[in-house]
C-alpha atoms as a PDB file:
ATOM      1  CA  UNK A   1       1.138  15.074  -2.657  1.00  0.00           C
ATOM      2  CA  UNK A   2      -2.735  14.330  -1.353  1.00  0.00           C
ATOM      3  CA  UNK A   3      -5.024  11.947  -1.450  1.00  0.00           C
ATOM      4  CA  UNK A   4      -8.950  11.366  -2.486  1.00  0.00           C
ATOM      5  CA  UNK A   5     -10.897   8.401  -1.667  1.00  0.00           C
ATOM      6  CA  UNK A   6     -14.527   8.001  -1.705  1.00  0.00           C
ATOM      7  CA  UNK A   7     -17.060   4.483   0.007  1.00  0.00           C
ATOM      8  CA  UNK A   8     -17.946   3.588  -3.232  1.00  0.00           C
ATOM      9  CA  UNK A   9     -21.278   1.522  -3.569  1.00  0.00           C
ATOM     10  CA  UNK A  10     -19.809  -0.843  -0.669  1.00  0.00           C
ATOM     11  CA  UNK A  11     -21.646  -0.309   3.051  1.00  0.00           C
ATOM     12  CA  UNK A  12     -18.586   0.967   4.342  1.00  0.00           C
ATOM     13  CA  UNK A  13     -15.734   2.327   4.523  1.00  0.00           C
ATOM     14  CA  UNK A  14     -12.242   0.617   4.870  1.00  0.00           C
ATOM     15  CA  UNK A  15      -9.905   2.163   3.076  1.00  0.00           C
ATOM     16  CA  UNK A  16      -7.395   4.035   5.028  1.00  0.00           C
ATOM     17  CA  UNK A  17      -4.156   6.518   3.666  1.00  0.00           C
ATOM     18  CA  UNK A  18      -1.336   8.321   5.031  1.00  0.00           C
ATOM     19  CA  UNK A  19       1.182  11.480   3.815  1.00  0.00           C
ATOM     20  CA  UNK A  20       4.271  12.545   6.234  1.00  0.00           C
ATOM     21  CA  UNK A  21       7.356  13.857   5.991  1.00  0.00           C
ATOM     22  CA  UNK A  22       9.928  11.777   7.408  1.00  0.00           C
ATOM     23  CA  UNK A  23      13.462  12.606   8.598  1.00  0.00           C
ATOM     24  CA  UNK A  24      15.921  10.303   8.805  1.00  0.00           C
ATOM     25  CA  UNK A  25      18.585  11.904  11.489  1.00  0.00           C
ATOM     26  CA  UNK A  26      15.437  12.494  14.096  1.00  0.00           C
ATOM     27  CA  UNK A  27      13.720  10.165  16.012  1.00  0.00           C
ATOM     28  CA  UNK A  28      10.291   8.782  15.696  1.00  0.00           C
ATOM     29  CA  UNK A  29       9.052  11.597  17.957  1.00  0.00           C
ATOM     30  CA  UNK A  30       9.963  14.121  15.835  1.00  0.00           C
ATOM     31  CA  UNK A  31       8.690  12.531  13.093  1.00  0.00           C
ATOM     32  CA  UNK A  32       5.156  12.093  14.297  1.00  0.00           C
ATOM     33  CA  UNK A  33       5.257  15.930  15.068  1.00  0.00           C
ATOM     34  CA  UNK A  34       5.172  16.488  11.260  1.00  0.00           C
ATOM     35  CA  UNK A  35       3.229  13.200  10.324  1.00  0.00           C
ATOM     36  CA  UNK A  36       0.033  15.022   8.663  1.00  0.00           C
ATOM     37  CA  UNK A  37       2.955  16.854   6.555  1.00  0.00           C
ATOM     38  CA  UNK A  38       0.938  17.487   2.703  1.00  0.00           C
ATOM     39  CA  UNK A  39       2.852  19.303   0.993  1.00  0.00           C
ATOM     40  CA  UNK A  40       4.438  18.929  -2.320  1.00  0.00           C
ATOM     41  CA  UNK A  41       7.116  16.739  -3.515  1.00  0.00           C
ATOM     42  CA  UNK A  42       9.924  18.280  -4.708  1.00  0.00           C
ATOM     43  CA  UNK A  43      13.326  16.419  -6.179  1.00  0.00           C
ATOM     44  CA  UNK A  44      16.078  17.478  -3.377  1.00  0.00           C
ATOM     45  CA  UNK A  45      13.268  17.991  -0.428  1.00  0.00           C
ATOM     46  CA  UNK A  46      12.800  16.129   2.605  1.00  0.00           C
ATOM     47  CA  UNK A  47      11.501  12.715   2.408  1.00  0.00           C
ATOM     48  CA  UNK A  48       8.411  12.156   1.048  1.00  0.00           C
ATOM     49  CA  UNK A  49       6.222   9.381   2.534  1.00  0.00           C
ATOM     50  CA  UNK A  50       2.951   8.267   1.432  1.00  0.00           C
ATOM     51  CA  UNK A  51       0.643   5.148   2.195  1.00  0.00           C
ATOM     52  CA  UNK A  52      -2.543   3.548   1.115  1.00  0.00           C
ATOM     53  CA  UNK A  53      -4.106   0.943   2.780  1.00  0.00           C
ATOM     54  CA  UNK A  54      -7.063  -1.473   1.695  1.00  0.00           C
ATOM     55  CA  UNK A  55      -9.038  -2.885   4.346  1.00  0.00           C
ATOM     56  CA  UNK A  56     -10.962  -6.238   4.168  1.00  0.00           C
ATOM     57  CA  UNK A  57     -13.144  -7.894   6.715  1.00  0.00           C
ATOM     58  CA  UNK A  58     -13.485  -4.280   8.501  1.00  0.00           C
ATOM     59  CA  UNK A  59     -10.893  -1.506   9.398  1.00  0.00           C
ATOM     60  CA  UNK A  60      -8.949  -1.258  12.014  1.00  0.00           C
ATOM     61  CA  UNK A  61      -6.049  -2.990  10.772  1.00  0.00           C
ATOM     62  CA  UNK A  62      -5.544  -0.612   7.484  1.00  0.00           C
ATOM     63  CA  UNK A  63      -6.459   2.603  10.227  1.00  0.00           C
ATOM     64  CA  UNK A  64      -3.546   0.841  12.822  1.00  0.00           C
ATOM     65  CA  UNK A  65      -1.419   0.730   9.101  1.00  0.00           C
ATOM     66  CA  UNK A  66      -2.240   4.247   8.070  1.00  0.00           C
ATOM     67  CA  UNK A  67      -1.334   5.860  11.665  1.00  0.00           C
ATOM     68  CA  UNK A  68       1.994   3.542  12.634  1.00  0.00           C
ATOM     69  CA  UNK A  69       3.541   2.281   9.363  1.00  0.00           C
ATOM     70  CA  UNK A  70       5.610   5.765   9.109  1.00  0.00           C
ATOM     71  CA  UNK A  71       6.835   5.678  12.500  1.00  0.00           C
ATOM     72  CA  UNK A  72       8.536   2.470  11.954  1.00  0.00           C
ATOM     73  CA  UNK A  73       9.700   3.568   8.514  1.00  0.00           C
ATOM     74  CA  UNK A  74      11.114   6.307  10.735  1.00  0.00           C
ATOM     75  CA  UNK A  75      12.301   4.082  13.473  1.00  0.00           C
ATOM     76  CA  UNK A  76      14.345   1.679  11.099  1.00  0.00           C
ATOM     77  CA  UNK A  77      15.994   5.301   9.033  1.00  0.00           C
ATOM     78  CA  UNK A  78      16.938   6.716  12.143  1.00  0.00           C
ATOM     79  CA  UNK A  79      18.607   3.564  13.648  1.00  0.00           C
ATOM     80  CA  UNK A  80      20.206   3.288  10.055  1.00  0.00           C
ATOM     81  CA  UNK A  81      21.708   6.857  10.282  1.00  0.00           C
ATOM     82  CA  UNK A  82      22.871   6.420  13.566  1.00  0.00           C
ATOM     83  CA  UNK A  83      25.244   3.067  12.266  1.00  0.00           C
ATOM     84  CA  UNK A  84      26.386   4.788   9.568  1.00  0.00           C
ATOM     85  CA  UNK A  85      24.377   3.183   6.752  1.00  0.00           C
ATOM     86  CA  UNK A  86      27.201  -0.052   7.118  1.00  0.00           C
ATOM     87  CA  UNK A  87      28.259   0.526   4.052  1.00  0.00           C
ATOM     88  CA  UNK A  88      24.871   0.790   2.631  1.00  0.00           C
ATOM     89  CA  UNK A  89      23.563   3.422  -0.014  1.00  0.00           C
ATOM     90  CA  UNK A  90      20.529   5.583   1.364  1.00  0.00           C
ATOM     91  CA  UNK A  91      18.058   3.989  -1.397  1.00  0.00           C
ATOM     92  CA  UNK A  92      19.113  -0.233   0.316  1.00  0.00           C
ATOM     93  CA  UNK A  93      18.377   1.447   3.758  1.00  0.00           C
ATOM     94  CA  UNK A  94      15.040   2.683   2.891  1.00  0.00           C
ATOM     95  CA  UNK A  95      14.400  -0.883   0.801  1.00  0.00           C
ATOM     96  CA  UNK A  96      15.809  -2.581   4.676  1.00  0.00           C
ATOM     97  CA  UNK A  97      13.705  -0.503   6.306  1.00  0.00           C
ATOM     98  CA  UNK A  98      10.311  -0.996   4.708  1.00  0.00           C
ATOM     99  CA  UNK A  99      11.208  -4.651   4.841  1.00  0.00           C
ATOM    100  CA  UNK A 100      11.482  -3.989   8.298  1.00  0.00           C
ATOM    101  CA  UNK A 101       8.357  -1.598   8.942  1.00  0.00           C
ATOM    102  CA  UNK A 102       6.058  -4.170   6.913  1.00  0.00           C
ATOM    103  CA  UNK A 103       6.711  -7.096   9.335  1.00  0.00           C
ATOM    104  CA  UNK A 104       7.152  -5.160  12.305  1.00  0.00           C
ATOM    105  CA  UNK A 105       4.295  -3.525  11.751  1.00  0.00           C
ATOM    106  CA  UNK A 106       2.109  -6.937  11.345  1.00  0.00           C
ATOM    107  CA  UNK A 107       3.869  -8.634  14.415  1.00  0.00           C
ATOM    108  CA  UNK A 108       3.207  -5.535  17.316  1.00  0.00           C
ATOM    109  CA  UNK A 109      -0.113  -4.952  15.967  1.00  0.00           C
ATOM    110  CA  UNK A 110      -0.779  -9.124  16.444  1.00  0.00           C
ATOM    111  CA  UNK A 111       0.485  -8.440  19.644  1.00  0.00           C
ATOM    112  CA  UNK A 112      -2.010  -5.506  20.442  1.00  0.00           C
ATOM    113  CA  UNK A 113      -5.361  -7.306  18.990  1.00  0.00           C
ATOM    114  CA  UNK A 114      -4.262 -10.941  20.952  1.00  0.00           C
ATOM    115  CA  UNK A 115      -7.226 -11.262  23.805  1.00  0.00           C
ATOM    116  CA  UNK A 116      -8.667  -7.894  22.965  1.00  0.00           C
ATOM    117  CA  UNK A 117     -12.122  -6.635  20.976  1.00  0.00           C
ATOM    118  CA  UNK A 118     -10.741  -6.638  17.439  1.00  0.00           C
ATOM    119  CA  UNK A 119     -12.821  -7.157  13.827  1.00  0.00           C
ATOM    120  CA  UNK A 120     -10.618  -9.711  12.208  1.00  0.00           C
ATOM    121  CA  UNK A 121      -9.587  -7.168   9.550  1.00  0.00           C
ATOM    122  CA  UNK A 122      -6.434  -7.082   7.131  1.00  0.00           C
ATOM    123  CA  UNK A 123      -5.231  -4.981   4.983  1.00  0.00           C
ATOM    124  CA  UNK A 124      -3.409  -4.655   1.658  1.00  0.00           C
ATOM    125  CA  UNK A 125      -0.456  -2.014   2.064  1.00  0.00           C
ATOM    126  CA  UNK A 126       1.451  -0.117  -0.786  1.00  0.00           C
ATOM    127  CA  UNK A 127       3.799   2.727   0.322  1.00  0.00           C
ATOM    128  CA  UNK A 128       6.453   4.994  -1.341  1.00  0.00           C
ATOM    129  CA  UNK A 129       9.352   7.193  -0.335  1.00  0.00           C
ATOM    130  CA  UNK A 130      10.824   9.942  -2.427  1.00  0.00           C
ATOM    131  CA  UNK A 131      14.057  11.570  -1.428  1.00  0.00           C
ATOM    132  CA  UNK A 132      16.053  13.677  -4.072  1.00  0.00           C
ATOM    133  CA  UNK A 133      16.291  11.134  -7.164  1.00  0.00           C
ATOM    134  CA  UNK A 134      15.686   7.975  -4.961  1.00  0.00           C
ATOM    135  CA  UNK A 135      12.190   6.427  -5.280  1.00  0.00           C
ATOM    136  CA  UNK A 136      11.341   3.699  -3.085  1.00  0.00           C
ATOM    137  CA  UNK A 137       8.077   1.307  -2.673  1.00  0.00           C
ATOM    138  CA  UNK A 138       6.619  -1.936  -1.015  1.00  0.00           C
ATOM    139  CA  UNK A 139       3.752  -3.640  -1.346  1.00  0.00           C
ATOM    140  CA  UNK A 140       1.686  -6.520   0.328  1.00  0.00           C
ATOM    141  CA  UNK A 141      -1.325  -7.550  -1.945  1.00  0.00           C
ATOM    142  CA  UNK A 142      -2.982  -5.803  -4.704  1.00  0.00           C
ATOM    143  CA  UNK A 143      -2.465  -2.140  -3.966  1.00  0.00           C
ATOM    144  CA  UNK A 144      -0.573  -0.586  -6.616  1.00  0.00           C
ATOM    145  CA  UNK A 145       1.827   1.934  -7.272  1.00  0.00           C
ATOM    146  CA  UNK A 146       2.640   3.419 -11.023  1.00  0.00           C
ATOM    147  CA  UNK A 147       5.068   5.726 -12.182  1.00  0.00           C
ATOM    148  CA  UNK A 148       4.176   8.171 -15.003  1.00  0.00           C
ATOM    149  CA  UNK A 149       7.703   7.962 -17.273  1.00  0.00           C
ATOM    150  CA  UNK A 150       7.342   9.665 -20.414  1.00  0.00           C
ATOM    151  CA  UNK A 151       4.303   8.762 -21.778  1.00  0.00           C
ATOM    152  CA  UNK A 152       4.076   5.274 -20.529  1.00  0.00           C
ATOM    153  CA  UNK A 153       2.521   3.590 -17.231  1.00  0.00           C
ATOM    154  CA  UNK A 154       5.476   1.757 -15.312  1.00  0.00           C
ATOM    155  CA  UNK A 155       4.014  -0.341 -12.231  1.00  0.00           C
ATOM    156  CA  UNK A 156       6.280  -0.800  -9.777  1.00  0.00           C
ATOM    157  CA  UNK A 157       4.654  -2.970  -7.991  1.00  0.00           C
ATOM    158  CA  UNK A 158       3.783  -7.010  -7.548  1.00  0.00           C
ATOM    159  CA  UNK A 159       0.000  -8.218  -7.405  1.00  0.00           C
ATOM    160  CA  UNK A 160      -0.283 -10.685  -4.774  1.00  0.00           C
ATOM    161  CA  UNK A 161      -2.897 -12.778  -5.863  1.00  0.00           C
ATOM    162  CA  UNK A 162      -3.277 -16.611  -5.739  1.00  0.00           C
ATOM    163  CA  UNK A 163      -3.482 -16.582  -9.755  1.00  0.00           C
ATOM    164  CA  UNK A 164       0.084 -15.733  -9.102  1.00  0.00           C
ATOM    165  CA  UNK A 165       2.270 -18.774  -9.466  1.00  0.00           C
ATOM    166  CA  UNK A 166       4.781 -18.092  -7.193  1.00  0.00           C
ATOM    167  CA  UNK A 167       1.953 -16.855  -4.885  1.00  0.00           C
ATOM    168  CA  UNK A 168      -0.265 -20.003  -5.197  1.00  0.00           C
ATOM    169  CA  UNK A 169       2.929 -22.194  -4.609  1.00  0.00           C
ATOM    170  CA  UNK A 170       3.650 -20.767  -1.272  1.00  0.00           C
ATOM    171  CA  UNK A 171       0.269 -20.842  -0.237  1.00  0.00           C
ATOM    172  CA  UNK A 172      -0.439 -24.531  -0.843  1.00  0.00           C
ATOM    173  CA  UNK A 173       3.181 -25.162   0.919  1.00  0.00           C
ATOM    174  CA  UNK A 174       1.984 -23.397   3.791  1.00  0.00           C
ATOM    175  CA  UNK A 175      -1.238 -25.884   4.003  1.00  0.00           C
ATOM    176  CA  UNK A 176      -3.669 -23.864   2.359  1.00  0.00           C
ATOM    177  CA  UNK A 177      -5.967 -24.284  -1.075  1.00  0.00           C
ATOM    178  CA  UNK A 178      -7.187 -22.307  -4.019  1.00  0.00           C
ATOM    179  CA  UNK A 179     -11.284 -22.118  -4.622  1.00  0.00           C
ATOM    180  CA  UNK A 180     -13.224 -20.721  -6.894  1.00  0.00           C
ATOM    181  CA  UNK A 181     -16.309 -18.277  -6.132  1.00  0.00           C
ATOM    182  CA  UNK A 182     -19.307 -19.748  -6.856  1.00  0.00           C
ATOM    183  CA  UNK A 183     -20.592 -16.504  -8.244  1.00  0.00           C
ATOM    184  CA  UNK A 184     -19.736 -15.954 -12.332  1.00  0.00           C
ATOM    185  CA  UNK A 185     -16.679 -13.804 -12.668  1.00  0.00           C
ATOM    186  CA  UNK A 186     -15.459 -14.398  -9.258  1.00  0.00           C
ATOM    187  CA  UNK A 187     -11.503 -14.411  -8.745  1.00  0.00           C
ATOM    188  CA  UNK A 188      -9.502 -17.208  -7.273  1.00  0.00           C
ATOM    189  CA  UNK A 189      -9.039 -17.205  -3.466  1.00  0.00           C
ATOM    190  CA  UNK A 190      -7.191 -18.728  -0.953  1.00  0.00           C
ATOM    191  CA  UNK A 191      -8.217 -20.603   2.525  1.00  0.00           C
ATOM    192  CA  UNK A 192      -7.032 -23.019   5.513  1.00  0.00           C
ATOM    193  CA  UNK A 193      -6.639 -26.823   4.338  1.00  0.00           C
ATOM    194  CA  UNK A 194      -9.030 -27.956   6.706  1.00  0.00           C
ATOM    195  CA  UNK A 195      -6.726 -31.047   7.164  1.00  0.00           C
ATOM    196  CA  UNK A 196      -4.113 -28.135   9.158  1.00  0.00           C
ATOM    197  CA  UNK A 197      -6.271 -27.387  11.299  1.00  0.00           C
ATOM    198  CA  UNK A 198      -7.471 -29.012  14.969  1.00  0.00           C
ATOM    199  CA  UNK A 199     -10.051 -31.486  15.073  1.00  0.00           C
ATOM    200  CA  UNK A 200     -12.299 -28.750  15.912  1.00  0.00           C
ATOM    201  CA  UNK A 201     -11.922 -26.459  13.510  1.00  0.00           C
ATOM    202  CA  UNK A 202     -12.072 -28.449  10.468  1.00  0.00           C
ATOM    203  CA  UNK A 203     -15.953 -27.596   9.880  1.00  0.00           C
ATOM    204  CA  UNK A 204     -16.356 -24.747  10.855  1.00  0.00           C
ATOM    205  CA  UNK A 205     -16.314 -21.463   8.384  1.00  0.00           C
ATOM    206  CA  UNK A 206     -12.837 -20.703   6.829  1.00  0.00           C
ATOM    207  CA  UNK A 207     -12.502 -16.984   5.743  1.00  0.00           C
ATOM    208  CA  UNK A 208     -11.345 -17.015   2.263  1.00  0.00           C
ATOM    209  CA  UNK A 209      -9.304 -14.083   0.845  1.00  0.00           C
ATOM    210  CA  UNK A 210      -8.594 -12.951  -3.199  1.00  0.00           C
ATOM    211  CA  UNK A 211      -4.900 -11.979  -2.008  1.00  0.00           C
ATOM    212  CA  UNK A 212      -2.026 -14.016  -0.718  1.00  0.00           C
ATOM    213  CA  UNK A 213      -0.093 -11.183   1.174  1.00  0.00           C
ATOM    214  CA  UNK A 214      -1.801  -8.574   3.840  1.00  0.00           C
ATOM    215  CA  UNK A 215      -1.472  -6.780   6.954  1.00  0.00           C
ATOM    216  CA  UNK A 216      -3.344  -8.613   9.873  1.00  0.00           C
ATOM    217  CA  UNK A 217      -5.509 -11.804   8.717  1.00  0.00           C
ATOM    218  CA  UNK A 218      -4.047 -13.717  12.027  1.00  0.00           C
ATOM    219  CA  UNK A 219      -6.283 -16.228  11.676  1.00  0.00           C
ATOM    220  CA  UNK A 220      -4.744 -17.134   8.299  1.00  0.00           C
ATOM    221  CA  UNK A 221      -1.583 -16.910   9.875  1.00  0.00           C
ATOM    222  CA  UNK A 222      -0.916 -19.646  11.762  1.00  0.00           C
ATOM    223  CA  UNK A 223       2.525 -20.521  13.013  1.00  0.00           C
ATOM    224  CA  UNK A 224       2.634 -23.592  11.283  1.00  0.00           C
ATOM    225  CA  UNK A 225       0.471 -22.682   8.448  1.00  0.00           C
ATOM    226  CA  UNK A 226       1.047 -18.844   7.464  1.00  0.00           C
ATOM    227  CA  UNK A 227      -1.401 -18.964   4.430  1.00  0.00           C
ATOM    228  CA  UNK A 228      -1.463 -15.077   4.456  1.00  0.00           C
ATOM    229  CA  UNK A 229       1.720 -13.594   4.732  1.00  0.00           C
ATOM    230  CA  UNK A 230       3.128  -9.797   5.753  1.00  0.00           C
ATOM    231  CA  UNK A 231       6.732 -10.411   3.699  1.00  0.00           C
ATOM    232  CA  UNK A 232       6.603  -7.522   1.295  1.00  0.00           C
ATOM    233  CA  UNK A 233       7.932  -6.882  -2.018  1.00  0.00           C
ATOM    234  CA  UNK A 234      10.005  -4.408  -2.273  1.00  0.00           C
ATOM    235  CA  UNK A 235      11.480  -2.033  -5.833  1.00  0.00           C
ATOM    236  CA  UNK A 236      13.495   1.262  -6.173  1.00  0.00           C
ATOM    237  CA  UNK A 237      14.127   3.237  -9.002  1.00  0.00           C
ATOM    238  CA  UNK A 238      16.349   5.961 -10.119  1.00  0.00           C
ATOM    239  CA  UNK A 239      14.225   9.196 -10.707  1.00  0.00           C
ATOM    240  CA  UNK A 240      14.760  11.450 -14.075  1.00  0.00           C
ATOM    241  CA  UNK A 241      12.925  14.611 -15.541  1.00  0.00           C
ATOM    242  CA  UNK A 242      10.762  12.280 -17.741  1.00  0.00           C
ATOM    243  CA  UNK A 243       9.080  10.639 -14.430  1.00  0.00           C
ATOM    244  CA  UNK A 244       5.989  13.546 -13.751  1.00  0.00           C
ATOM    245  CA  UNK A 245       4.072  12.058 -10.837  1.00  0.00           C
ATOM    246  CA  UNK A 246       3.596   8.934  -9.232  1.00  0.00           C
ATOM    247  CA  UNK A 247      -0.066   7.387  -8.287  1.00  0.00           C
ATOM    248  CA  UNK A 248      -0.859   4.640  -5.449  1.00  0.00           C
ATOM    249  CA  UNK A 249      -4.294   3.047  -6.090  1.00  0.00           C
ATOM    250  CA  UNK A 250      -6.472   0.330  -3.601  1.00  0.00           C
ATOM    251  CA  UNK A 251      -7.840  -1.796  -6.340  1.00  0.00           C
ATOM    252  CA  UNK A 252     -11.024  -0.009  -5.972  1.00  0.00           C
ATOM    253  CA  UNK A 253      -9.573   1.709  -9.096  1.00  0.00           C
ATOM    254  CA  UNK A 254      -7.419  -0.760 -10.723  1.00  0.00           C
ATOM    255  CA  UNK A 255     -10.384  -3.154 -11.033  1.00  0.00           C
ATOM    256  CA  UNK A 256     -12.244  -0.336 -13.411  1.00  0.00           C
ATOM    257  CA  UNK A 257      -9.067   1.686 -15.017  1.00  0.00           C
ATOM    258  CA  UNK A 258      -6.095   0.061 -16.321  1.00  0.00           C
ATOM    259  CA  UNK A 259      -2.589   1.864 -15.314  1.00  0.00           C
ATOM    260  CA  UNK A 260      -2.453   3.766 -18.619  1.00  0.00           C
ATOM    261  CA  UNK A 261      -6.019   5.384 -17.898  1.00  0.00           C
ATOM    262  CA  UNK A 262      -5.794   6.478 -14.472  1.00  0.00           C
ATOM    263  CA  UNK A 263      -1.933   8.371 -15.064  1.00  0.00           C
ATOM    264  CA  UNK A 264      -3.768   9.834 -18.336  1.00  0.00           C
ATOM    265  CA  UNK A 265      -6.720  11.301 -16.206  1.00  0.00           C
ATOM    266  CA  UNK A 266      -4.012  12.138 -13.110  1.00  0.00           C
ATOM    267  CA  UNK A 267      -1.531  14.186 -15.851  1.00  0.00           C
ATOM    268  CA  UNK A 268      -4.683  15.762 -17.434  1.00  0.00           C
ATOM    269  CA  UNK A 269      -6.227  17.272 -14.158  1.00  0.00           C
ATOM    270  CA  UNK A 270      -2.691  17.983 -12.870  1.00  0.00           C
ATOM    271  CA  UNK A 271      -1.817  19.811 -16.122  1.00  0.00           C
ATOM    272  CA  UNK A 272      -5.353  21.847 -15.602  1.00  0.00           C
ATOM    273  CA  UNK A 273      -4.636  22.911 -12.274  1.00  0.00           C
ATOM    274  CA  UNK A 274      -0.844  24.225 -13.047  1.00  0.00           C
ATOM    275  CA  UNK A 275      -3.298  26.320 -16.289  1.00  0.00           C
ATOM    276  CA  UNK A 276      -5.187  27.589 -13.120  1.00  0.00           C
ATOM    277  CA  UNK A 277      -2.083  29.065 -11.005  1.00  0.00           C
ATOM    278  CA  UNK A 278      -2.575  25.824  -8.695  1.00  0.00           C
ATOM    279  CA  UNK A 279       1.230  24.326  -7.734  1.00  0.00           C
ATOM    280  CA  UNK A 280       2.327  21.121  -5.627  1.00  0.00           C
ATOM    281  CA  UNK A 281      -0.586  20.213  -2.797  1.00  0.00           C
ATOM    282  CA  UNK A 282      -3.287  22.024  -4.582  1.00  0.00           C
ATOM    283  CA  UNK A 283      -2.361  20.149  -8.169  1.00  0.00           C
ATOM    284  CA  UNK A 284      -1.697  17.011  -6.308  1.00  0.00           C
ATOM    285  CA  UNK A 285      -5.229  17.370  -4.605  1.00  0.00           C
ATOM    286  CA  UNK A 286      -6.959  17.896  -8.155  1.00  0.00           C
ATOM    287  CA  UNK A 287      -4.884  14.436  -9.904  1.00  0.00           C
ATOM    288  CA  UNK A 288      -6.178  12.325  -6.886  1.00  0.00           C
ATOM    289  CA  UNK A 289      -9.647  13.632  -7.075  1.00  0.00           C
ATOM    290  CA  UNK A 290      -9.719  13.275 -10.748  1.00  0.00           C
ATOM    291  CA  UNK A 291      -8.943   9.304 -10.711  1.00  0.00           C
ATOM    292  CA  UNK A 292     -11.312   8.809  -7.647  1.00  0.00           C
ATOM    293  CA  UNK A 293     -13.632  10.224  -9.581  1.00  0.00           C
ATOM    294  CA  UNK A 294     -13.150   8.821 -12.802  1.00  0.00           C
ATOM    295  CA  UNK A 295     -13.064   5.425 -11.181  1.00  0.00           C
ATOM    296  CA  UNK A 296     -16.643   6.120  -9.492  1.00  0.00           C
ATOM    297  CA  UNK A 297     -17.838   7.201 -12.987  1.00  0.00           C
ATOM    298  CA  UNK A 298     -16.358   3.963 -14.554  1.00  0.00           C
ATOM    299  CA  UNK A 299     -18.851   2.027 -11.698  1.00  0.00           C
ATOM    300  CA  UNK A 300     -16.520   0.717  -9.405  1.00  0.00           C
ATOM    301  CA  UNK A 301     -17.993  -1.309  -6.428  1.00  0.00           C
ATOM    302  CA  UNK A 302     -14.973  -1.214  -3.684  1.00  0.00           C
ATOM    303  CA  UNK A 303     -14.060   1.447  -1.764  1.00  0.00           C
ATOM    304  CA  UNK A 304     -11.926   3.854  -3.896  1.00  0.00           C
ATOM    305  CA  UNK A 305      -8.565   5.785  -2.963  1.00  0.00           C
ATOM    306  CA  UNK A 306      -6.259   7.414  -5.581  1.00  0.00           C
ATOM    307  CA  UNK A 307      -2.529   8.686  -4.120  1.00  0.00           C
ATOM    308  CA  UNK A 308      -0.679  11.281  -6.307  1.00  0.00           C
ATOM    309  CA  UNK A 309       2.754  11.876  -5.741  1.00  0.00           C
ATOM    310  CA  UNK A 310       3.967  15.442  -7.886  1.00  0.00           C
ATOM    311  CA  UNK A 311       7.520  15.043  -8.870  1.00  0.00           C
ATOM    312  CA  UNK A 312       9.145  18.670  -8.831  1.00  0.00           C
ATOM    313  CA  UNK A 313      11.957  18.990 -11.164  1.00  0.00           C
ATOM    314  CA  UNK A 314      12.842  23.160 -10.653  1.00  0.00           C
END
C-alpha cells in the first residue's frame, strides 16, 4: 500500500495520511514501533491499516489524526484480544474499535487543544483495515473509500454532507441551519443557529462547514448544540479474488473523477507497473501517483491525496 498527495492550487497544505501495520495481541507500544510499516497487502498478512485525513480551517487536527488514530485502533484490538473477543467475530471488533478510535480520538485531542495555541482545524477521516478476507472502514465526512470488484466501483463509504437528509436532520436538531454560498455553484453548508448561542455570540462570525461529520471543529461542537459531529459510519465486507485493490480519496479527487475513473486509472498504472517487474509497495506507489495525478490534470482546486490498498491473492 502507499500513498501520493500533492497542495493542489490551494495555499497550503492540509491534507494528512497514514500506513501501519497493526497487531492485535501487542500493545500500542509495539505497534507504534512498526507504525511507518509500507509494505504490501497481502490476503492472510498482518493487518493492514491505512488513513487519510482532510484538513479544513488549517492542519493540525488531520496531522494529530494521521499520527494517533492507529494507536487507538491498536489500543481498542488489543484490549479486545485480551477479553476474548466476548463472543465477537474479529471483523465486529475491528467495526467496535474504529467506533471507538473515531470518538476517542476527537475527545483526547479536545482535551489537548482546550487553553492551548491551536488553529481551529477539523478534519474529515476515512480509514481501512485489511486482515486475511476481512475488510473494514469508517468514515467521518466526505473522504471516501472504493473497492475495485470486478469491473465495477463499490463505495463503501457514506458522504456526510448537509444535502444528506439524514445529515441535515440531525444538524437542525442539534440547533444549527443550512445556507447557501453566495458564490454560483457553491454547496450547501452548515452553521450555529445564532439563537443557541450566548447573547454575545450571536453576531459575531459563525464558521460554516460543507460537511456534517469531522474530526475537531469544537467550536461547532457545543455540548448542547453538537452541529459537527465525530460519530462515524462504519461498513465491512467479505473479501474475494474479484476485489483487486482498494483506493481512499480526500475529495480533492472525488470532486474532479467519479469512482469509476479514478479505480480505472489506479488498475491501469498498477497493471503497468506489475508489466515492469514492480510488485506490492512499488505498484501500490505507481496506482496512488497515477490518480493524484490524474486528478491534478483534471484541474482540481483542493489539496489532493489518493490511498491504494493492493489486494494480494497468491
Amino acid at each position: 500500500m502507499a500513498a501520493s498527495a500533492a497542495q493542489g492550487r490551494k495555499p497550503y497544505m492540509e491534507d494528512r495520511h497514514s500506513l501501519a501495520c497493526l497487531m492485535p495481541a501487542a500493545d500500542a507500544h509495539q505497534a507504534a514501533a512498526v507504525g511507518d510499516w509500507i509494505g504490501g497487502v497481502g490476503v492472510g498478512s498482518q493487518l493492514a491499516y491505512a488513513g487519510v485525513f482532510d484538513g479544513h480551517g488549517g492542519s493540525m487536527t488531520a496531522a494529530h489524526a494521521a499520527d494517533s488514530l492507529h494507536r487507538l485502533l491498536q489500543q481498542h484490538l488489543h484490549t479486545a484480544e485480551l477479553q476474548g473477543h466476548q463472543g465477537l467475530s474479529f471483523s465486529d471488533c475491528c467495526q467496535s474499535a474504529v467506533s471507538k478510535a473515531f470518538l476517542k480520538a476527537d475527545r483526547e485531542w479536545g482535551e489537548v487543544t482546550r487553553g492551548r495555541p491551536f488553529d481551529g482545524s477539523g478534519s474529515t477521516a476515512v480509514v481501512a483495515l485489511v486482515h486475511k478476507r476481512n475488510l473494514v472502514v469508517g468514515n467521518a465526512g466526505d473522504s471516501v473509500a472504493v473497492l475495485a470488484r470486478g469491473g465495477a466501483a463499490l463505495r463503501l463509504t457514506e458522504l456526510h454532507r448537509p444535502d444528506s437528509e439524514p445529515e441535515a436532520e440531525r444538524v437542525l436538531a442539534a440547533g444549527g441551519m443550512l445556507c447557501q454560498g453566495k458564490a454560483a455553484g457553491s454547496c450547501l453548508r452548515v452553521k450555529q443557529n445564532p439563537a443557541t448561542l450566548p447573547a454575545g455570540e450571536r453576531y459575531a462570525r459563525q464558521p460554516m462547514l460543507a460537511i456534517t461529520r469531522a474530526l475537531g471543529d469544537y467550536k461547532m461542537k457545543r455540548p448542547s448544540f453538537p452541529i459537527i459531529c465525530p460519530d462515524p459510519f462504519v461498513a465491512q465486507a467479505s473479501l474475494n479474488p474479484a476485489d483487486r485493490l482498494l483506493l481512499l480519496a480526500s475529495d480533492g479527487v472525488t470532486d474532479v473523477l467519479t469512482d469509476d475513473a479514478m479505480l480505472e486509472v489506479a488498475l491501469a498504472a498498477a497493471e503497468q507497473a506489475h508489466a515492469r517487474g514492480e510488485e506490492g509497495q512499488e505498484a501500490a506507489a505507481a496506482a496512488a501517483a497515477a490518480v493524484q495525478a490524474a486528478a491534478i490534470e483534471a484541474g482540481a482546486y483542493d489539496n489532493v491525496t489518493a490511498l491504494a490498498m493492493l489486494l494480494g491473492w497468491e
